[in-house]
C-alpha atoms as a PDB file:
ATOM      1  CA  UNK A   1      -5.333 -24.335 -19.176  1.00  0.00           C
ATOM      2  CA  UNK A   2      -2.702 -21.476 -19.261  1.00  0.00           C
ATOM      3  CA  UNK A   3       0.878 -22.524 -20.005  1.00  0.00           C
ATOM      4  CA  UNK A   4       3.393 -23.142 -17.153  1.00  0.00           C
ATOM      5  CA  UNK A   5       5.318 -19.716 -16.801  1.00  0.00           C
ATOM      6  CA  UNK A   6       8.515 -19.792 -14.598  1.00  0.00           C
ATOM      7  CA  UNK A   7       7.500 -17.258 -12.538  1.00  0.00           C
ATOM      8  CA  UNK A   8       3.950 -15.460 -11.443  1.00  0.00           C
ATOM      9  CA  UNK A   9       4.916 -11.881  -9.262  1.00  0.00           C
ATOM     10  CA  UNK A  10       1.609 -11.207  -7.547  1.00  0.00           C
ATOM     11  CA  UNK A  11       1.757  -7.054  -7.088  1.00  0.00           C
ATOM     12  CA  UNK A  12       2.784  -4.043  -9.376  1.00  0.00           C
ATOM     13  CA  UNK A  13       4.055  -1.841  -5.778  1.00  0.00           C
ATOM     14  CA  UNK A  14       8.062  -1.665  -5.085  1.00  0.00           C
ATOM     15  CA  UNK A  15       8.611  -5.440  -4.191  1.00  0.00           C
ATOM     16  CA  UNK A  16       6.807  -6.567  -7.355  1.00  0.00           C
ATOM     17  CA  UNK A  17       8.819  -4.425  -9.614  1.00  0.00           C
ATOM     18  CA  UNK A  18      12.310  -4.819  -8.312  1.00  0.00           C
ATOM     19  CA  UNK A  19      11.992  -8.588  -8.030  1.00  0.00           C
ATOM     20  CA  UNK A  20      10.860  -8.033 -12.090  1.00  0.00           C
ATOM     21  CA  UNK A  21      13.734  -6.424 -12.812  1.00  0.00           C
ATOM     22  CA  UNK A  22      15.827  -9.296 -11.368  1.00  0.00           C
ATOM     23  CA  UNK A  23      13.467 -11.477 -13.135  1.00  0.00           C
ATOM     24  CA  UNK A  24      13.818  -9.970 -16.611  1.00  0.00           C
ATOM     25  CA  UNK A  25      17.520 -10.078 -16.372  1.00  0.00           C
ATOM     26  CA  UNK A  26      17.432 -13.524 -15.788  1.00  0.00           C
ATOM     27  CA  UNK A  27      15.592 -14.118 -19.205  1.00  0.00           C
ATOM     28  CA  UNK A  28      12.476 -15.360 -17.272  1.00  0.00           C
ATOM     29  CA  UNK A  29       8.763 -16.262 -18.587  1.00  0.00           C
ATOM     30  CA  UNK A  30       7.079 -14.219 -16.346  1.00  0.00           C
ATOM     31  CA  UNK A  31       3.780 -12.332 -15.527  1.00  0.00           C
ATOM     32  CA  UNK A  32       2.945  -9.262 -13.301  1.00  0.00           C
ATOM     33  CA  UNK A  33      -1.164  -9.833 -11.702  1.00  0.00           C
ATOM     34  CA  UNK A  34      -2.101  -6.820 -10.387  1.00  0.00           C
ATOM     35  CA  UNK A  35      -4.569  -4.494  -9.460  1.00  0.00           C
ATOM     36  CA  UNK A  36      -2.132  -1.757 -10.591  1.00  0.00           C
ATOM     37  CA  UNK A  37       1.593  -0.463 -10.753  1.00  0.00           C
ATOM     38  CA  UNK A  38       2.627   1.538  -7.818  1.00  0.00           C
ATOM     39  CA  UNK A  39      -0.083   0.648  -5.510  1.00  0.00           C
ATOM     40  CA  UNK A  40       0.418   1.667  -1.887  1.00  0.00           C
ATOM     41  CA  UNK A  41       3.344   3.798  -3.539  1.00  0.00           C
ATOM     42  CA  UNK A  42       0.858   5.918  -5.541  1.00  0.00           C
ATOM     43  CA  UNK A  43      -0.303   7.118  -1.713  1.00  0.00           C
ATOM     44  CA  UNK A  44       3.033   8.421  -0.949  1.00  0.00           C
ATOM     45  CA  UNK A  45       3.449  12.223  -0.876  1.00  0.00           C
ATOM     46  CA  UNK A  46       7.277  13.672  -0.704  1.00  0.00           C
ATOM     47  CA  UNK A  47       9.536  10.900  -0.646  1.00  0.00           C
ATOM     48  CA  UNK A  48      12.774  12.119   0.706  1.00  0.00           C
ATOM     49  CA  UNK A  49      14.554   8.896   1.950  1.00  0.00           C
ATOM     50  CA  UNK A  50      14.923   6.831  -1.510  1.00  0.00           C
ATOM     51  CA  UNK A  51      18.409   6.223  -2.238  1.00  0.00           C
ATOM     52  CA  UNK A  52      20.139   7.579  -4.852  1.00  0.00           C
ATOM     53  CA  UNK A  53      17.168  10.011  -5.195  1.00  0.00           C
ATOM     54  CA  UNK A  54      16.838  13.134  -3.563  1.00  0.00           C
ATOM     55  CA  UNK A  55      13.461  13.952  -3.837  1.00  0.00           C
ATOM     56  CA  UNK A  56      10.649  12.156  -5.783  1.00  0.00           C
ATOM     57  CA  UNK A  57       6.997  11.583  -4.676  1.00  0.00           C
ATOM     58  CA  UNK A  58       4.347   8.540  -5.300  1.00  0.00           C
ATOM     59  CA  UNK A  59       3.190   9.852  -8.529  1.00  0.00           C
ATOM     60  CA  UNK A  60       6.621  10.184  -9.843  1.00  0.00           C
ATOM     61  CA  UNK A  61       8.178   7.492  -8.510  1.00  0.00           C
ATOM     62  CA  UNK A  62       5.179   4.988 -10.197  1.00  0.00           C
ATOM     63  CA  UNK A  63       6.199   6.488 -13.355  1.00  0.00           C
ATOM     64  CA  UNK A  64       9.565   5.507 -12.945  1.00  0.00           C
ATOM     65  CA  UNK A  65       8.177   1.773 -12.214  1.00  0.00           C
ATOM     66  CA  UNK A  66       6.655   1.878 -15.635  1.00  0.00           C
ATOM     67  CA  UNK A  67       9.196   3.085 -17.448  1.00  0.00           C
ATOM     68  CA  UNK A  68      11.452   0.502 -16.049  1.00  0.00           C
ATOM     69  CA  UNK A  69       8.813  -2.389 -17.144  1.00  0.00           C
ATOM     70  CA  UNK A  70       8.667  -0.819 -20.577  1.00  0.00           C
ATOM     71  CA  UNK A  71      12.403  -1.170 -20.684  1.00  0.00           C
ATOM     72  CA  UNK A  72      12.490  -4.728 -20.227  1.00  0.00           C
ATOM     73  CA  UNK A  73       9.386  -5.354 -21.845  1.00  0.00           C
ATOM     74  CA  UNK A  74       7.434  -6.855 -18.669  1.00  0.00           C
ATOM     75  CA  UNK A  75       4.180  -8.722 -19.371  1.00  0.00           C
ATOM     76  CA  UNK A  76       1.390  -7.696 -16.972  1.00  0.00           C
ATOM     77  CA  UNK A  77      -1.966  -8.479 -16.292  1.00  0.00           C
ATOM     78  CA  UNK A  78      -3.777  -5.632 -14.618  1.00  0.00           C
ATOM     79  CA  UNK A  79      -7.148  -4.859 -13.167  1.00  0.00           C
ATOM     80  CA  UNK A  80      -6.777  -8.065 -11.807  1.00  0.00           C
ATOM     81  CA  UNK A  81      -7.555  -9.440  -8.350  1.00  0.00           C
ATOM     82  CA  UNK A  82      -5.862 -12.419  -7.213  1.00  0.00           C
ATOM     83  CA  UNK A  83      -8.421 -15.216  -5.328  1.00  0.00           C
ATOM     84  CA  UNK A  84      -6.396 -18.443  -4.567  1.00  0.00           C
ATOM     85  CA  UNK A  85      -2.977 -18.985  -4.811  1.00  0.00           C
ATOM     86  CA  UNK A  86      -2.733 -23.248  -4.570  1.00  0.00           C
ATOM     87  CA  UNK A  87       0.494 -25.635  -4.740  1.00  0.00           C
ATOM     88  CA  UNK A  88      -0.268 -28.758  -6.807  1.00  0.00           C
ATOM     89  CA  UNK A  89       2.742 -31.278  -7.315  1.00  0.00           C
ATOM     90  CA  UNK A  90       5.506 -29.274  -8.539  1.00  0.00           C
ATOM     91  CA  UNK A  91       3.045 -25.937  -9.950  1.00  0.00           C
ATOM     92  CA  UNK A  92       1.744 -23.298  -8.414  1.00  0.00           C
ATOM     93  CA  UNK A  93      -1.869 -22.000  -9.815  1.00  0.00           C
ATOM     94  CA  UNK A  94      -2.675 -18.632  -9.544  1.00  0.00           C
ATOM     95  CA  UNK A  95      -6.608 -17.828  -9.852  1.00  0.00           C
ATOM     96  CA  UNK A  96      -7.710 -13.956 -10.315  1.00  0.00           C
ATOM     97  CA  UNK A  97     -10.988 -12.501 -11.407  1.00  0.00           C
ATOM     98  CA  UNK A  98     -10.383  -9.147 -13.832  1.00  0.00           C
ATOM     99  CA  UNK A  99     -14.183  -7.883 -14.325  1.00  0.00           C
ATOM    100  CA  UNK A 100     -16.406 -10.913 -14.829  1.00  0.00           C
ATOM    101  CA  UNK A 101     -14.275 -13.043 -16.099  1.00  0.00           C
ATOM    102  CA  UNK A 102     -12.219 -15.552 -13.849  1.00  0.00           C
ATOM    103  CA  UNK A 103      -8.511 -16.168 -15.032  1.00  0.00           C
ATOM    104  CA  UNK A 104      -6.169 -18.861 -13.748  1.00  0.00           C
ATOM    105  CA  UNK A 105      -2.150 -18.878 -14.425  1.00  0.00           C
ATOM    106  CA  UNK A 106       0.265 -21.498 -13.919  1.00  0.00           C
ATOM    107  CA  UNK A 107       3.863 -21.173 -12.563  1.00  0.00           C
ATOM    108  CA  UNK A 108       6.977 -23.065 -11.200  1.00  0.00           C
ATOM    109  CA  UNK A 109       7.425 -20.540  -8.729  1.00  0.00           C
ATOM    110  CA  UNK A 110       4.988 -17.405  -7.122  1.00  0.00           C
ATOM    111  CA  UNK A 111       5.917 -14.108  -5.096  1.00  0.00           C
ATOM    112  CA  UNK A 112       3.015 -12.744  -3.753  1.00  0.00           C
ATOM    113  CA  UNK A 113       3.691  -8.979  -3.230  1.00  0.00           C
ATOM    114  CA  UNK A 114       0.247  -7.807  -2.975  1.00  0.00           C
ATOM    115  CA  UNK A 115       0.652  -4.960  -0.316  1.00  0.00           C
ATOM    116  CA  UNK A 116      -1.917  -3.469   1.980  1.00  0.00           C
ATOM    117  CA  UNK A 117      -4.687  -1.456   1.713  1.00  0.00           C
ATOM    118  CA  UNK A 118      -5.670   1.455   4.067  1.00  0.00           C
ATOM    119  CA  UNK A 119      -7.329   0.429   7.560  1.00  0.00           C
ATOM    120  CA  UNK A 120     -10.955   2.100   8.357  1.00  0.00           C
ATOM    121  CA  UNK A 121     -12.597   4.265  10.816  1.00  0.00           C
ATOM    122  CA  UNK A 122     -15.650   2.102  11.405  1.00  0.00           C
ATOM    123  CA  UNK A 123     -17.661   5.076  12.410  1.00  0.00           C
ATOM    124  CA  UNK A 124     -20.531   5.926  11.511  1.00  0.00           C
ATOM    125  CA  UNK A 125     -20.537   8.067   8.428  1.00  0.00           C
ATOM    126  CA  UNK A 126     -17.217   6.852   6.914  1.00  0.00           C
ATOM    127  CA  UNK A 127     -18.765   4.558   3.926  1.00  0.00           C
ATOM    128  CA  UNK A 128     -21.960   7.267   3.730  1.00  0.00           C
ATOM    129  CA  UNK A 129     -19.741   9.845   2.549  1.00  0.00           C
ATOM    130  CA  UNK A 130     -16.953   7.538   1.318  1.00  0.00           C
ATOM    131  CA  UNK A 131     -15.760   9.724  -1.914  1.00  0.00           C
ATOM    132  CA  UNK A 132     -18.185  12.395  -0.562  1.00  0.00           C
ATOM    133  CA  UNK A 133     -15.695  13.708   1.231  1.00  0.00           C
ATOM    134  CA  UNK A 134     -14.141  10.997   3.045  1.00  0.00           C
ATOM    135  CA  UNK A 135     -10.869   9.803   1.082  1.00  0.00           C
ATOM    136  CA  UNK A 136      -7.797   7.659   1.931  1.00  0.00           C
ATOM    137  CA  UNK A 137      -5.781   9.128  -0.717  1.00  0.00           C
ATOM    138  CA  UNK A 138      -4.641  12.650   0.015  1.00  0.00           C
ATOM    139  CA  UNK A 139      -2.228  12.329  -3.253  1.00  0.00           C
ATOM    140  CA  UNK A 140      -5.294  11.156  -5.584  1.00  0.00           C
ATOM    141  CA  UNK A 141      -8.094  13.531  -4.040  1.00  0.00           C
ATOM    142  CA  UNK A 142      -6.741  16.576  -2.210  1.00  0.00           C
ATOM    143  CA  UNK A 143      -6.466  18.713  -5.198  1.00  0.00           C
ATOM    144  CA  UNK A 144     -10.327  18.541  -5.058  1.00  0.00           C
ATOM    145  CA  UNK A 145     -10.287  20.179  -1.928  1.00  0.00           C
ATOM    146  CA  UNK A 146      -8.731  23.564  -2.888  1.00  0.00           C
ATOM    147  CA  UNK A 147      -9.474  26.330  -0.253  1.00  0.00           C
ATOM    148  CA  UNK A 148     -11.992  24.310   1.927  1.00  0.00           C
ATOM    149  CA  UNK A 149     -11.676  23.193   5.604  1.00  0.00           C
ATOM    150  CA  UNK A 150      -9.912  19.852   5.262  1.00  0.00           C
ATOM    151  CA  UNK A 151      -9.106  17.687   8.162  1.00  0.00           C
ATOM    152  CA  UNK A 152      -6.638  14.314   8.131  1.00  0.00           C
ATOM    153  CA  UNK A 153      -6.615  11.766  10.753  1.00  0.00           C
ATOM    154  CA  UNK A 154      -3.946   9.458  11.527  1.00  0.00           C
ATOM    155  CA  UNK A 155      -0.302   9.898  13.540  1.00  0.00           C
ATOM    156  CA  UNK A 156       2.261   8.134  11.208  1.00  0.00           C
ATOM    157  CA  UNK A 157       3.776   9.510   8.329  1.00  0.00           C
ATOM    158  CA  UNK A 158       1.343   8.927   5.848  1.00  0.00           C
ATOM    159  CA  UNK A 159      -0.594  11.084   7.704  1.00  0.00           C
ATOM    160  CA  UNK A 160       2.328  14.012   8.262  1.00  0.00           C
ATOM    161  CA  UNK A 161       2.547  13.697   4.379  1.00  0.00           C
ATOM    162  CA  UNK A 162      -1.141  14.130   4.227  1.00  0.00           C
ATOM    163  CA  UNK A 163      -1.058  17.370   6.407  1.00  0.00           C
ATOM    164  CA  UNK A 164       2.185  19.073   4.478  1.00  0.00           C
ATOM    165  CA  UNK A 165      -0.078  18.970   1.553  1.00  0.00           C
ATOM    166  CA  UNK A 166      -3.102  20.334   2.271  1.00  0.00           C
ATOM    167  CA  UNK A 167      -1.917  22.778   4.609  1.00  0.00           C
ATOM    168  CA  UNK A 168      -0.433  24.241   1.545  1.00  0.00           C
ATOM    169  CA  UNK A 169      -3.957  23.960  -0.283  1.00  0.00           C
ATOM    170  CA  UNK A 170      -6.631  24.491   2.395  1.00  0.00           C
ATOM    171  CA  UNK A 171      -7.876  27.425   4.021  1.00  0.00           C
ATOM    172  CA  UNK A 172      -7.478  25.143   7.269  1.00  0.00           C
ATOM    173  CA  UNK A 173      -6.945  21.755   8.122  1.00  0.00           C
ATOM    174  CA  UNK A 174      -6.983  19.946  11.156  1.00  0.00           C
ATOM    175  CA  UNK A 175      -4.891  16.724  11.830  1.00  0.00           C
ATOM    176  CA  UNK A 176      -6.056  14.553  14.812  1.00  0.00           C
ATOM    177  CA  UNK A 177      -4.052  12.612  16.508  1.00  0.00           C
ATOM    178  CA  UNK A 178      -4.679   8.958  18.179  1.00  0.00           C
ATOM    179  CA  UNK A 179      -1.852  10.041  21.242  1.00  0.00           C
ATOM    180  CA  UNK A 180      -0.040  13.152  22.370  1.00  0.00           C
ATOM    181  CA  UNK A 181       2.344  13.291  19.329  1.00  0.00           C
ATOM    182  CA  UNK A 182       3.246  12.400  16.017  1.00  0.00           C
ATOM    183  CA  UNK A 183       4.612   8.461  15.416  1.00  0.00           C
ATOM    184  CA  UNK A 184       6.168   9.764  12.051  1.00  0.00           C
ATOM    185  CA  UNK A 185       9.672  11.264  11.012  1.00  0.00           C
ATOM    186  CA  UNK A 186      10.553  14.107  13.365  1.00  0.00           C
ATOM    187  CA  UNK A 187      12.120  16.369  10.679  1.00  0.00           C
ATOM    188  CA  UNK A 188       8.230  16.039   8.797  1.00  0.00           C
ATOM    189  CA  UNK A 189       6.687  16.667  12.058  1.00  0.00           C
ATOM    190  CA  UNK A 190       8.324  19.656  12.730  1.00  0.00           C
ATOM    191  CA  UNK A 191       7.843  21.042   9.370  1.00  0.00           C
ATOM    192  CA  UNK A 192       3.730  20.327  10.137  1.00  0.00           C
ATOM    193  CA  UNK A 193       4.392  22.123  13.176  1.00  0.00           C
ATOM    194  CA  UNK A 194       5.174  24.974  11.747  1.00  0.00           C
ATOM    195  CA  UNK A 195       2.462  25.554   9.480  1.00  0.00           C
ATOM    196  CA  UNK A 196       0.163  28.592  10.530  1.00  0.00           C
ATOM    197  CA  UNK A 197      -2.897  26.921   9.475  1.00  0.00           C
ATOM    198  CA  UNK A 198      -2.580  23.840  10.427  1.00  0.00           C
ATOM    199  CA  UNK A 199      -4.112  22.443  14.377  1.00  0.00           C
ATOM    200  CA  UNK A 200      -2.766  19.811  15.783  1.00  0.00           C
ATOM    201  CA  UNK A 201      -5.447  17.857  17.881  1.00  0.00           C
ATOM    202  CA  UNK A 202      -3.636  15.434  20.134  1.00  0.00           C
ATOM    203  CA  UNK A 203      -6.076  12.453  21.900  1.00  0.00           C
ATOM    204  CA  UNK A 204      -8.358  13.085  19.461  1.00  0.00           C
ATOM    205  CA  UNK A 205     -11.135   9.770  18.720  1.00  0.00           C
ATOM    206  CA  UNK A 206     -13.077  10.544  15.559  1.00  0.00           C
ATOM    207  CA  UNK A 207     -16.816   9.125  16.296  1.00  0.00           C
ATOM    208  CA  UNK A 208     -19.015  10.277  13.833  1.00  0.00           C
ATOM    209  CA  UNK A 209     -18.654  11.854   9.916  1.00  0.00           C
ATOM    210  CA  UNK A 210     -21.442  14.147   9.519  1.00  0.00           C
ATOM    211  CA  UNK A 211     -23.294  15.528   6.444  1.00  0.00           C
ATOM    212  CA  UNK A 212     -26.098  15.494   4.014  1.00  0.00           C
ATOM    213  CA  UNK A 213     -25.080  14.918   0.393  1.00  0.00           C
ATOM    214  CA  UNK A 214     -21.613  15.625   1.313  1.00  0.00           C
ATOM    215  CA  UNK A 215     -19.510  15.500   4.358  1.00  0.00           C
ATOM    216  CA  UNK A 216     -19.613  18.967   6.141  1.00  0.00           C
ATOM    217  CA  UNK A 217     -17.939  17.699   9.579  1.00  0.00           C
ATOM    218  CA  UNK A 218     -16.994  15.285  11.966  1.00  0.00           C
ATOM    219  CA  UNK A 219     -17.583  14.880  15.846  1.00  0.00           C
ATOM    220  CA  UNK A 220     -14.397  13.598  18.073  1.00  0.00           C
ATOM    221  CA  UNK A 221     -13.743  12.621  21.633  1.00  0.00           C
ATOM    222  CA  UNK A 222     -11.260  14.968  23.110  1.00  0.00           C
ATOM    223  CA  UNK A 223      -7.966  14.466  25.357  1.00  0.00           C
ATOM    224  CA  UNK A 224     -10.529  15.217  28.693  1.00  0.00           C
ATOM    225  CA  UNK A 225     -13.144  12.650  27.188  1.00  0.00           C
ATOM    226  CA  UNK A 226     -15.678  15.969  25.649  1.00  0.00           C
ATOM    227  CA  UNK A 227     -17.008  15.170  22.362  1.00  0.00           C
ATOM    228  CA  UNK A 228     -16.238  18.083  19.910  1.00  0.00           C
ATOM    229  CA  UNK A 229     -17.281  19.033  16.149  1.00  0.00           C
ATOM    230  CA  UNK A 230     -15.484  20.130  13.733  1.00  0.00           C
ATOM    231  CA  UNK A 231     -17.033  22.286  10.314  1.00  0.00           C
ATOM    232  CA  UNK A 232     -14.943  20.502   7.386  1.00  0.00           C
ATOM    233  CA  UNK A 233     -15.352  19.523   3.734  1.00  0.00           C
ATOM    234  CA  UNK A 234     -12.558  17.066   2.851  1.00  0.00           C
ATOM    235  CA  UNK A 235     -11.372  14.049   6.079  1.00  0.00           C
ATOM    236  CA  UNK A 236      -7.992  12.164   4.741  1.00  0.00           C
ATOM    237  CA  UNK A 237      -8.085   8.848   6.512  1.00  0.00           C
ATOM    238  CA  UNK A 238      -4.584   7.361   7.074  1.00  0.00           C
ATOM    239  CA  UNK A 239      -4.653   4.938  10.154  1.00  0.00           C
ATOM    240  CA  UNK A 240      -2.589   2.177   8.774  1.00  0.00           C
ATOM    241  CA  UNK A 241      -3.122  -0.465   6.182  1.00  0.00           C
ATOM    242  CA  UNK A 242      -4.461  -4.063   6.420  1.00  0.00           C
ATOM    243  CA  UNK A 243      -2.818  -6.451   4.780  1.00  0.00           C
ATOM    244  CA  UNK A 244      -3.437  -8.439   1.452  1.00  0.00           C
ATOM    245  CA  UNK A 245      -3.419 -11.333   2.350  1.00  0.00           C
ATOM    246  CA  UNK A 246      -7.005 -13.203   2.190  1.00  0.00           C
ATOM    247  CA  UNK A 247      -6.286 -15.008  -0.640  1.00  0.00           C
ATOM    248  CA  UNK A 248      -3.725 -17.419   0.578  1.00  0.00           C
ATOM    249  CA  UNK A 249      -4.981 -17.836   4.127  1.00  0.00           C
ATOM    250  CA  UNK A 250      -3.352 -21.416   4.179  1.00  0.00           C
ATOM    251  CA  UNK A 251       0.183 -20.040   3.810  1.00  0.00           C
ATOM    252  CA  UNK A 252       1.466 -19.305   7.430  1.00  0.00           C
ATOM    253  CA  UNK A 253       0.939 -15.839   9.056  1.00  0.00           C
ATOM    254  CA  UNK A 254       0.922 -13.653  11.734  1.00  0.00           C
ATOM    255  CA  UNK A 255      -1.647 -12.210  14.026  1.00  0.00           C
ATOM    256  CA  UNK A 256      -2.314  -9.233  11.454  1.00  0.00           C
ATOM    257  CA  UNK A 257      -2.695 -11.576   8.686  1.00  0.00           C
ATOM    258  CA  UNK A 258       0.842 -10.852   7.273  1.00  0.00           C
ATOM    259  CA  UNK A 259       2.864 -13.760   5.257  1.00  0.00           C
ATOM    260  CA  UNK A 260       5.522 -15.084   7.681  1.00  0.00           C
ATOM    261  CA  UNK A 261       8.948 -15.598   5.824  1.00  0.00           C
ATOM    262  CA  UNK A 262      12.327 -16.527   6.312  1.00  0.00           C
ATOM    263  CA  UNK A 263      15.605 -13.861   5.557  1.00  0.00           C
ATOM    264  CA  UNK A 264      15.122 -15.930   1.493  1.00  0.00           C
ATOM    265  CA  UNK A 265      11.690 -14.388   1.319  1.00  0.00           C
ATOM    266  CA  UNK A 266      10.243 -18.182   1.341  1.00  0.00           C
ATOM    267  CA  UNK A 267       6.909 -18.960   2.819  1.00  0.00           C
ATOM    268  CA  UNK A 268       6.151 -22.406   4.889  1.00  0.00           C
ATOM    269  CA  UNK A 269       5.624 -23.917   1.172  1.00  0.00           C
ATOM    270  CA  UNK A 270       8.145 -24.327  -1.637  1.00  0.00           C
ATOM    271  CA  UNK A 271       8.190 -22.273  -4.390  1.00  0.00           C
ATOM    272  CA  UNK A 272       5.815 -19.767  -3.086  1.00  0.00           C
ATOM    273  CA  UNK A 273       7.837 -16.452  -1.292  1.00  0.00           C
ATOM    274  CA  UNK A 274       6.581 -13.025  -0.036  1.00  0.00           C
ATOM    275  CA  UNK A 275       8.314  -9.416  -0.360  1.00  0.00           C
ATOM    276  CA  UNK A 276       7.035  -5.842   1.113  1.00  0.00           C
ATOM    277  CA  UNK A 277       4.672  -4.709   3.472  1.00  0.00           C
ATOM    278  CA  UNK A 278       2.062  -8.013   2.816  1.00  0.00           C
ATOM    279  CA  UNK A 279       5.296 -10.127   5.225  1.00  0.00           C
ATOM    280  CA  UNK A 280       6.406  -9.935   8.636  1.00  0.00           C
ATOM    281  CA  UNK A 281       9.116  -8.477   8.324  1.00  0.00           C
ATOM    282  CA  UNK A 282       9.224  -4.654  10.356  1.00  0.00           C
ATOM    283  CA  UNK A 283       8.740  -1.406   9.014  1.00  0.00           C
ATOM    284  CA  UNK A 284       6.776  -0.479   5.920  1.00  0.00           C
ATOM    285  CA  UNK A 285       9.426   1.767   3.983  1.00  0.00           C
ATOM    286  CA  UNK A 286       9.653   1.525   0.447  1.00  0.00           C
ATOM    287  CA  UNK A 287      13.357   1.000   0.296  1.00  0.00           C
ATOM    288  CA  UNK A 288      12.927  -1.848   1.948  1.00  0.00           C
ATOM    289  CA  UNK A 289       9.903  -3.399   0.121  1.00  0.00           C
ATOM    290  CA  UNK A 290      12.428  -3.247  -3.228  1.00  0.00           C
ATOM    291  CA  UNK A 291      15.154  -5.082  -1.348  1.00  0.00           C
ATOM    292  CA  UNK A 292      12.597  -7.949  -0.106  1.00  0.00           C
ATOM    293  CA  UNK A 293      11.314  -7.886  -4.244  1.00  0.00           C
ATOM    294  CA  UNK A 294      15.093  -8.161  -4.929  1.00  0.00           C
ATOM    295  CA  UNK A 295      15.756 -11.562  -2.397  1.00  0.00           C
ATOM    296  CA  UNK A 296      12.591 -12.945  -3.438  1.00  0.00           C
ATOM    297  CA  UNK A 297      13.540 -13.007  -7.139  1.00  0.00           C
ATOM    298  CA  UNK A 298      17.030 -14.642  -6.174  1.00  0.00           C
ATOM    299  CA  UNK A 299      15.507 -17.280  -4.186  1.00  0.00           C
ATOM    300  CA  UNK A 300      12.655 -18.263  -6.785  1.00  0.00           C
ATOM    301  CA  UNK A 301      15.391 -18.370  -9.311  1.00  0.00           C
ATOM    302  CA  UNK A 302      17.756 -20.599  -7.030  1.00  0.00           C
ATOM    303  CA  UNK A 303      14.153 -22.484  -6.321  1.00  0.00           C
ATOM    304  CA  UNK A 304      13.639 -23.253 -10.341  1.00  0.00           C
ATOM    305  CA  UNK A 305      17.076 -23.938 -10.751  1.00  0.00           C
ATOM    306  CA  UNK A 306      17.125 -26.569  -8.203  1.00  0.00           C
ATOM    307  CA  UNK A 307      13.682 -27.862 -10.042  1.00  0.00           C
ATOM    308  CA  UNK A 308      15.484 -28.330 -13.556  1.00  0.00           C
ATOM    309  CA  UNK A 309      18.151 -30.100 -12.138  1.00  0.00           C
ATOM    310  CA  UNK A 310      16.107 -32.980 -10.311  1.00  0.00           C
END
């Protein structure tokens, strides 16, 4: 059995490394178990609305998350998948599969700042050609799609950021929208907007990915209910995310799936909080995500605190 660590920070995104900042200052025994460092923030294209930072993007700012690990010598444990996250007596036990082998940690205290992961089409088509064409990374992938027809699909601004780039790479994209206009920053929209070879598609219901080895279009519902085609090479899919949540399905949550939590970051058990987009709490910004990482490490060290002195 693995030894008892103070602390076990479930996520390598912005809530996962700003509450191990505040960890590491403490002088904590504590483990990162993640998938990765940056996670949802490796999506992000032009980030524009970080404090303190004027400009930055996903790839950048992830390599700023590193660095800062480095600097205060953070243990982590990645390519690992969290599967249970149980409460027994006074420890929490973390269980996590990395390849074949299963791997179980042991903690006074957990923050479980495992994200979300991008939401799906469900059309027909989308898993055929998944990495065939079809991508939810625009950041990662678009490069690949250098002077062809590219198309993203989604409203928010994920998707705006999605558009900005590859209307500077494509020959044309297309960006369809699920209502009339953009849900996303208006000073990003506008900038879309003005992009010559860029079409906006408002009302527009993706149905069907087409291709043979390798996606060459998609077929949409119009605003007046006609079903449409489109001649593409490269569909961005950014619709939202889902939250990662499965693995502690007894902890209390909403409708979505998302941890509930109180303004300490604490779930409806002791010694077990939530910080970022996997909680409740409104908006999905990263600014926010590192101040929830920042309470949650506060609270689980008042929590362990309290725990020594009983």
């Amino acid at each position: 059995m693995s030894k008892v660590r103070d602390l076990i920070i479930i996520g390598g995104a912005a809530a996962g490394v700003a509450a191990a900042i505040y960890a590491a200052r403490r002088k904590l025994d504590f483990l990162i178990v993640s998938g990765d460092i940056g996670g949802e923030v490796l999506l992000s294209g032009e980030i524009e609305n970080y404090p303190g930072i004027l400009k930055t993007n996903g790839v950048d700012m992830t390599q700023r998350y590193t660095s800062q690990l480095d600097h205060y010598e953070v243990e982590r444990e990645l390519d690992t998948w969290v599967t249970d996250v149980q409460k027994k007596d006074n420890i929490v036990e973390v269980t996590a599969k990395k390849g074949e082998e299963i791997k179980t940690y042991q903690a006074k205290t957990v923050i479980i700042t495992s994200g979300v992961k991008p939401r799906h089409l469900n059309v027909p088509g989308e898993d055929e050609f998944y990495q065939k064409g079809v991508t939810y990374c625009t950041v990662c992938d678009g490069p690949l799609f250098r002077n062809k027809t590219t198309a993203t699909i989604g409203t928010g601004n994920s998707a705006i950021e999605s558009a900005l780039m590859m209307a500077e790479i494509s020959v044309k994209h297309y960006i369809l929208l699920k209502y009339e206009d953009f849900k996303g920053e208006t000073i990003m929209a506008d900038k879309l907007k003005a992009k010559e070879n860029v079409e906006i598609l408002p009302q527009a219901m993706t149905t069907k990915i087409t291709g043979e080895k390798m996606v060459n279009g998609l077929d949409y519902t119009d605003k007046n209910g006609n079903t449409q085609h489109l001649d593409l090479q490269g569909i961005f899919v950014h619709i939202g995310m889902t939250p990662q949540s499965q693995f502690a399905t007894h902890l209390d949550h909403d409708e979505s799936g998302k941890f509930i939590i109180n303004q300490l970051c604490s779930t409806n058990v002791p010694g077990i909080f939530a910080a970022g987009d996997v909680t409740n709490i409104p908006f999905q910004q990263i600014a926010i995500a590192s101040g929830q990482g920042a309470t949650a490490a506060l609270a689980a060290i008042e929590y362990i605190n309290k725990l020594s002195s009983e």
